[in-house]
PDB file of N, CA and C in Angstrom:
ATOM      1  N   UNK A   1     -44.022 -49.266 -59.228  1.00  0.00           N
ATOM      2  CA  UNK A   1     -43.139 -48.180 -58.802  1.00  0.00           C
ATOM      3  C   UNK A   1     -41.828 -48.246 -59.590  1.00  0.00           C
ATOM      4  N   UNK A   2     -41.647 -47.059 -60.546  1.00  0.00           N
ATOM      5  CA  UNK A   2     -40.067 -47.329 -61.020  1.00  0.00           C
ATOM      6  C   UNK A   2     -38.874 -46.836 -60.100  1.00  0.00           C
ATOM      7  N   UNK A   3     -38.017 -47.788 -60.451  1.00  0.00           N
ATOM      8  CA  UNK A   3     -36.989 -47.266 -59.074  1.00  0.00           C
ATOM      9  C   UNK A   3     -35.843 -46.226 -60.347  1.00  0.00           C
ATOM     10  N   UNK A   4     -35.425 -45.315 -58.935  1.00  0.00           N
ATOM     11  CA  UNK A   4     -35.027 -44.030 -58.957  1.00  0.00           C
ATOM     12  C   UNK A   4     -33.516 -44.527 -60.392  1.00  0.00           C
ATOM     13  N   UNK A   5     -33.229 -43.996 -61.228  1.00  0.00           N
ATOM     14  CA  UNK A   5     -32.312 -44.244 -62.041  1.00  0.00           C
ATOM     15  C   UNK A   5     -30.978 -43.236 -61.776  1.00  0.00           C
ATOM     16  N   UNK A   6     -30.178 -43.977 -61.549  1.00  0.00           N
ATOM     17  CA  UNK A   6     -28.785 -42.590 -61.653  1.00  0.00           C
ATOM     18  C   UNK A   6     -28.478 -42.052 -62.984  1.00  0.00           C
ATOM     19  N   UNK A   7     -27.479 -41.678 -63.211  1.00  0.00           N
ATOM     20  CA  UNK A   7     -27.149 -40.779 -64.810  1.00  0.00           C
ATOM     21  C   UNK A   7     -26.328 -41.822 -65.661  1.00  0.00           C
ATOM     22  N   UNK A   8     -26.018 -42.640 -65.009  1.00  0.00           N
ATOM     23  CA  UNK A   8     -25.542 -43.879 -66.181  1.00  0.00           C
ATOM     24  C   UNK A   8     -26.664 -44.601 -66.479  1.00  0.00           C
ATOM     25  N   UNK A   9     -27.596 -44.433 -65.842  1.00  0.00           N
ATOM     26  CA  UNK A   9     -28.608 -45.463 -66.757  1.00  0.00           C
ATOM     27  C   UNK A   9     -28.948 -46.321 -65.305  1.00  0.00           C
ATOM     28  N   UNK A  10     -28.070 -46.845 -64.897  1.00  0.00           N
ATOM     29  CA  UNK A  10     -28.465 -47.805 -63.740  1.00  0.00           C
ATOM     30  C   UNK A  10     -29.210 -47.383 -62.340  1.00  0.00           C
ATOM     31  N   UNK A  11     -29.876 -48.287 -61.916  1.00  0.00           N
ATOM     32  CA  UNK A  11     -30.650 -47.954 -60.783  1.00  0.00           C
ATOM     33  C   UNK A  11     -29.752 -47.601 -59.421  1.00  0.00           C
ATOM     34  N   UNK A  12     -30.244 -47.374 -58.649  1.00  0.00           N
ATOM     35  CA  UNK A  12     -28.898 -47.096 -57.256  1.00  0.00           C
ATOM     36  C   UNK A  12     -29.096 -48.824 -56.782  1.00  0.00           C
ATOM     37  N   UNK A  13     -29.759 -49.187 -56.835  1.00  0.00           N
ATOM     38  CA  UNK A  13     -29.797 -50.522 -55.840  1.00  0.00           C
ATOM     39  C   UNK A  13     -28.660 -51.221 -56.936  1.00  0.00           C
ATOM     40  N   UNK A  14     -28.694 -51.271 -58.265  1.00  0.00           N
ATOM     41  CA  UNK A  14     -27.491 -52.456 -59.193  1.00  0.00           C
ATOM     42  C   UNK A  14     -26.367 -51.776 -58.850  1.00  0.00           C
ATOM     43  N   UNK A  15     -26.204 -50.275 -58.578  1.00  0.00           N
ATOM     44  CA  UNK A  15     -25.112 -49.953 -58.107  1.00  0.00           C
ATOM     45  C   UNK A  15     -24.914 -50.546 -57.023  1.00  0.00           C
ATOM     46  N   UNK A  16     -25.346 -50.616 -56.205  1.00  0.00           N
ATOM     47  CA  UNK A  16     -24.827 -50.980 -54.679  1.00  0.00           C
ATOM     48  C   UNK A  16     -24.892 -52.893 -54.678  1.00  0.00           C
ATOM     49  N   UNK A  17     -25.574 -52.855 -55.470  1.00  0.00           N
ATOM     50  CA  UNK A  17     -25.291 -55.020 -55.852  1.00  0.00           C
ATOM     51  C   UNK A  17     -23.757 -54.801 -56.198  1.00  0.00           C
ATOM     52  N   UNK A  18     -23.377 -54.172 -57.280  1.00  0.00           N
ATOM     53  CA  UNK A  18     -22.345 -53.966 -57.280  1.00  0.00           C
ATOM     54  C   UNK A  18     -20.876 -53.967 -56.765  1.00  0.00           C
ATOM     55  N   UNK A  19     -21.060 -52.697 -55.877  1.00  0.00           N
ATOM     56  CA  UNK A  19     -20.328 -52.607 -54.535  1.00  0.00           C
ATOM     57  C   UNK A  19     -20.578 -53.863 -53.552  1.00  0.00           C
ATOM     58  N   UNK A  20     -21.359 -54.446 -53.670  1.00  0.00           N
ATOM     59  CA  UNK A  20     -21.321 -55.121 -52.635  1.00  0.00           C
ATOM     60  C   UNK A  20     -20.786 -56.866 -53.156  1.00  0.00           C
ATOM     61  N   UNK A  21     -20.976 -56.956 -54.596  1.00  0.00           N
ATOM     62  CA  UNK A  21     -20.215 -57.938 -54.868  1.00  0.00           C
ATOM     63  C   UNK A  21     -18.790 -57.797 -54.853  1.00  0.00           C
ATOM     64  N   UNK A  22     -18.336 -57.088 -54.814  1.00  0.00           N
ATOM     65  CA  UNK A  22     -16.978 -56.447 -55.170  1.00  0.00           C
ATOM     66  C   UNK A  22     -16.190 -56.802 -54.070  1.00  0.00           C
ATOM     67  N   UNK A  23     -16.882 -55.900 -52.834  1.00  0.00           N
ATOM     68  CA  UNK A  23     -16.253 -56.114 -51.596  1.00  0.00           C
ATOM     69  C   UNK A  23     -16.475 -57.701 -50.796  1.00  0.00           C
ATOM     70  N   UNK A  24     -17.621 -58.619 -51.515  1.00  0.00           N
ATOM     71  CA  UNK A  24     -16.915 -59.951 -51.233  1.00  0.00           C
ATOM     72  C   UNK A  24     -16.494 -60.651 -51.926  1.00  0.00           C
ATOM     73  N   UNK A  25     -15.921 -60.249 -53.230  1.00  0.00           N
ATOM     74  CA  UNK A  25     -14.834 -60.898 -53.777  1.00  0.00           C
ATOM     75  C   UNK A  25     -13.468 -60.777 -53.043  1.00  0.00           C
ATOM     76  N   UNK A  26     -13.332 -59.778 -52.658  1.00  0.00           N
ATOM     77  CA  UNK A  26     -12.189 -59.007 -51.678  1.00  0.00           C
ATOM     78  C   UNK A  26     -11.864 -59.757 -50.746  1.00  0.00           C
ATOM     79  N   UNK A  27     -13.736 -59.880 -50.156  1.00  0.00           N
ATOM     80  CA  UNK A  27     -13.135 -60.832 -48.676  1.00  0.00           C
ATOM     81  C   UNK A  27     -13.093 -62.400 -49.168  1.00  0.00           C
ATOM     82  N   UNK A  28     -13.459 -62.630 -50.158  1.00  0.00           N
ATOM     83  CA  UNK A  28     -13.048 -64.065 -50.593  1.00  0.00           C
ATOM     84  C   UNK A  28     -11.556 -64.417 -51.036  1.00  0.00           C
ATOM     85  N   UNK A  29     -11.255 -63.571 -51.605  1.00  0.00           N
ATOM     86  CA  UNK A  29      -9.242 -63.304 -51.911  1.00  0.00           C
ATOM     87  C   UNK A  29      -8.963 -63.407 -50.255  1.00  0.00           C
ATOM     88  N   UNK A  30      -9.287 -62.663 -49.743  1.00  0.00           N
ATOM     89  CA  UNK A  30      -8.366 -62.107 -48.609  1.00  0.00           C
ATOM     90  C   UNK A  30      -8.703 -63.552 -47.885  1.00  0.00           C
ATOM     91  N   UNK A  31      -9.320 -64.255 -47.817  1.00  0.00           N
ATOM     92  CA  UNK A  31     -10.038 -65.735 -46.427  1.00  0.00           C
ATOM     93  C   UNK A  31      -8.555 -66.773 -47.448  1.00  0.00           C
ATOM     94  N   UNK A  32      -8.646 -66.375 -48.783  1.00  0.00           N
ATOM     95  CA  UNK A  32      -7.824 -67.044 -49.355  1.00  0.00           C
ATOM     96  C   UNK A  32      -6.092 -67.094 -49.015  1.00  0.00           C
ATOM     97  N   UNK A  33      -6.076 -65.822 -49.446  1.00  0.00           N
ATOM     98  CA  UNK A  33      -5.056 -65.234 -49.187  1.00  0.00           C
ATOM     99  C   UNK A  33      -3.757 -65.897 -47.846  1.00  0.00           C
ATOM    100  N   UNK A  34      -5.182 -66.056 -46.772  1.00  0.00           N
ATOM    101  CA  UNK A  34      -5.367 -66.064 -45.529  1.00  0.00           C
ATOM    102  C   UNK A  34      -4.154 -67.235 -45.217  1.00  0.00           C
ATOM    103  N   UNK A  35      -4.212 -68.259 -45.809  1.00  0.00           N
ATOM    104  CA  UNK A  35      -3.591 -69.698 -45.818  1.00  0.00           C
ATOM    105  C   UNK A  35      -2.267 -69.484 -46.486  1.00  0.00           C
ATOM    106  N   UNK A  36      -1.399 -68.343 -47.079  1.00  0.00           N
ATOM    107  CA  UNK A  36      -0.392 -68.482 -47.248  1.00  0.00           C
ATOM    108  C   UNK A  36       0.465 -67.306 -46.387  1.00  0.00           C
ATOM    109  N   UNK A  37      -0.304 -65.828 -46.802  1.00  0.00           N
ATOM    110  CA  UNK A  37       0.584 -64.659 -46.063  1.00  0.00           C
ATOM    111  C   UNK A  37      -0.014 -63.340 -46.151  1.00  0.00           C
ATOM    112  N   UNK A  38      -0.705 -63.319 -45.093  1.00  0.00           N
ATOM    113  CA  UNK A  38      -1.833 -62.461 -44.925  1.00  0.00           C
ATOM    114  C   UNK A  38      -1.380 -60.890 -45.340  1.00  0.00           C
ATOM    115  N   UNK A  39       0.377 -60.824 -44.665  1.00  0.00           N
ATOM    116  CA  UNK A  39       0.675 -59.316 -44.898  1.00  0.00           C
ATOM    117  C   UNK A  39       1.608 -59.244 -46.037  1.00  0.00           C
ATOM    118  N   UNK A  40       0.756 -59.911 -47.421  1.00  0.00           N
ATOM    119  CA  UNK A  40       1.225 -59.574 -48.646  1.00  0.00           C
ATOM    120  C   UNK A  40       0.843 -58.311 -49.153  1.00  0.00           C
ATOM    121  N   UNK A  41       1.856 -56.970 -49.253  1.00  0.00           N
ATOM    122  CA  UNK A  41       1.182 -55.790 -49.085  1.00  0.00           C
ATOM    123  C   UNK A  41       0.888 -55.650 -50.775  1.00  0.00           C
ATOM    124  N   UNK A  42       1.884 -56.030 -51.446  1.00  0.00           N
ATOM    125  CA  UNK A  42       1.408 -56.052 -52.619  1.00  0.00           C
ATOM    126  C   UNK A  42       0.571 -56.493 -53.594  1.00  0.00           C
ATOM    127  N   UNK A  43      -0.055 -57.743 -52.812  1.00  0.00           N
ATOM    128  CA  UNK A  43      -1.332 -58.494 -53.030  1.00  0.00           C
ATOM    129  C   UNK A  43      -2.242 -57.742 -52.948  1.00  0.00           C
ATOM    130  N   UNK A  44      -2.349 -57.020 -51.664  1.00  0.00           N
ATOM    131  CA  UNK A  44      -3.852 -56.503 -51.397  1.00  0.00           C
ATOM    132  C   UNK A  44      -3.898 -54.640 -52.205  1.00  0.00           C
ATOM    133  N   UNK A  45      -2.565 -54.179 -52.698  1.00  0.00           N
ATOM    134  CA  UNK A  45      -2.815 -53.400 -53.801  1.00  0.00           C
ATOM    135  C   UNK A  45      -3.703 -53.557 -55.171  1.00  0.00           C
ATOM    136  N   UNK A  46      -2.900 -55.186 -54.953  1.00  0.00           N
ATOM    137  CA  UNK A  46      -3.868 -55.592 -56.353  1.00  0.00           C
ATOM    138  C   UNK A  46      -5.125 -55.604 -56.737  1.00  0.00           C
ATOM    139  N   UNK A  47      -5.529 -56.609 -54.817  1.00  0.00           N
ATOM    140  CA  UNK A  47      -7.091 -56.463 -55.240  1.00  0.00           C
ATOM    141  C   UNK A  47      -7.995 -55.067 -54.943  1.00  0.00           C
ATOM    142  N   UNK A  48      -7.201 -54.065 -54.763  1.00  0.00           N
ATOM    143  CA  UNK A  48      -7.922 -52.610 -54.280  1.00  0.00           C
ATOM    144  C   UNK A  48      -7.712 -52.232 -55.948  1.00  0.00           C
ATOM    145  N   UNK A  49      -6.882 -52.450 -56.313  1.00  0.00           N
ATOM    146  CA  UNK A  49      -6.884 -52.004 -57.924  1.00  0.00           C
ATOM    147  C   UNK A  49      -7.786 -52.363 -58.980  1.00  0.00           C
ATOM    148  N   UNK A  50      -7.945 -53.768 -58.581  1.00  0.00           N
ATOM    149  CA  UNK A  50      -9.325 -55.197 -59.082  1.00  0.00           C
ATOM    150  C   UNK A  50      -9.793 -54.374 -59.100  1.00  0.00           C
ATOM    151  N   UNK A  51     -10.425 -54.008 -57.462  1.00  0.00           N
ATOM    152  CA  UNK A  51     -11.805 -53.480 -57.387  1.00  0.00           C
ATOM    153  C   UNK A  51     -12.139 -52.075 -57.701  1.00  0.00           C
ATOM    154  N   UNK A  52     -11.247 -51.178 -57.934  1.00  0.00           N
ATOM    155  CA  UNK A  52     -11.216 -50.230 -58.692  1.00  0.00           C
ATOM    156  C   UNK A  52     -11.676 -50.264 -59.913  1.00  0.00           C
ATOM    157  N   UNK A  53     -10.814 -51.539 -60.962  1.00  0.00           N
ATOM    158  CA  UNK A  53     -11.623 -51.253 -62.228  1.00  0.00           C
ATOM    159  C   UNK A  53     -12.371 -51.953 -62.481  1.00  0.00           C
ATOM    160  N   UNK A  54     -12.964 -52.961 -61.680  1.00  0.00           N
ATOM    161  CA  UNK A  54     -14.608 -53.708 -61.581  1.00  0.00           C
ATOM    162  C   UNK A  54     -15.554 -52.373 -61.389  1.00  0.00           C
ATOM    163  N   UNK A  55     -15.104 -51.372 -60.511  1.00  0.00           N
ATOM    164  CA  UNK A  55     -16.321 -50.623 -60.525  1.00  0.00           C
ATOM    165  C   UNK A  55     -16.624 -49.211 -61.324  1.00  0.00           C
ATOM    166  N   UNK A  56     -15.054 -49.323 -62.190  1.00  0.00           N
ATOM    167  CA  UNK A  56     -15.191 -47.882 -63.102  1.00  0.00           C
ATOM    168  C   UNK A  56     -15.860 -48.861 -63.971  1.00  0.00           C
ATOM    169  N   UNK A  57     -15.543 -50.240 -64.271  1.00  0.00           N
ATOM    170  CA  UNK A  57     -16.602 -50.483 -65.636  1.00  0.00           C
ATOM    171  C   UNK A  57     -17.567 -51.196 -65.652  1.00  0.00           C
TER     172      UNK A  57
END
């Protein structure tokens, strides 16, 4: 069975491996994070920005 391809070339499931590595890198920063100052607002811009351009490229 070939699985369904999106228009970049990639399958939907590597997309969503993707997304889903992404968002626990996030929660691995953030458990990190955790031990110095959780409401670093400018920290967690960063990693929304990370993960922004982890997933445009």
């Amino acid at each position: 069975m070939v699985p369904h391809r999106g228009p970049n070339g990639y399958s939907i499931d590597d997309h969503e491996a993707v997304i889903y590595r992404a968002y626990m890198l996030t929660i691995l920063l953030l458990l990190v994070k955790l031990d110095f100052d959780l409401y670093d607002v400018t920290f967690l811009n960063d990693v929304v920005a990370a993960n922004c351009m982890y997933l445009a490229f």
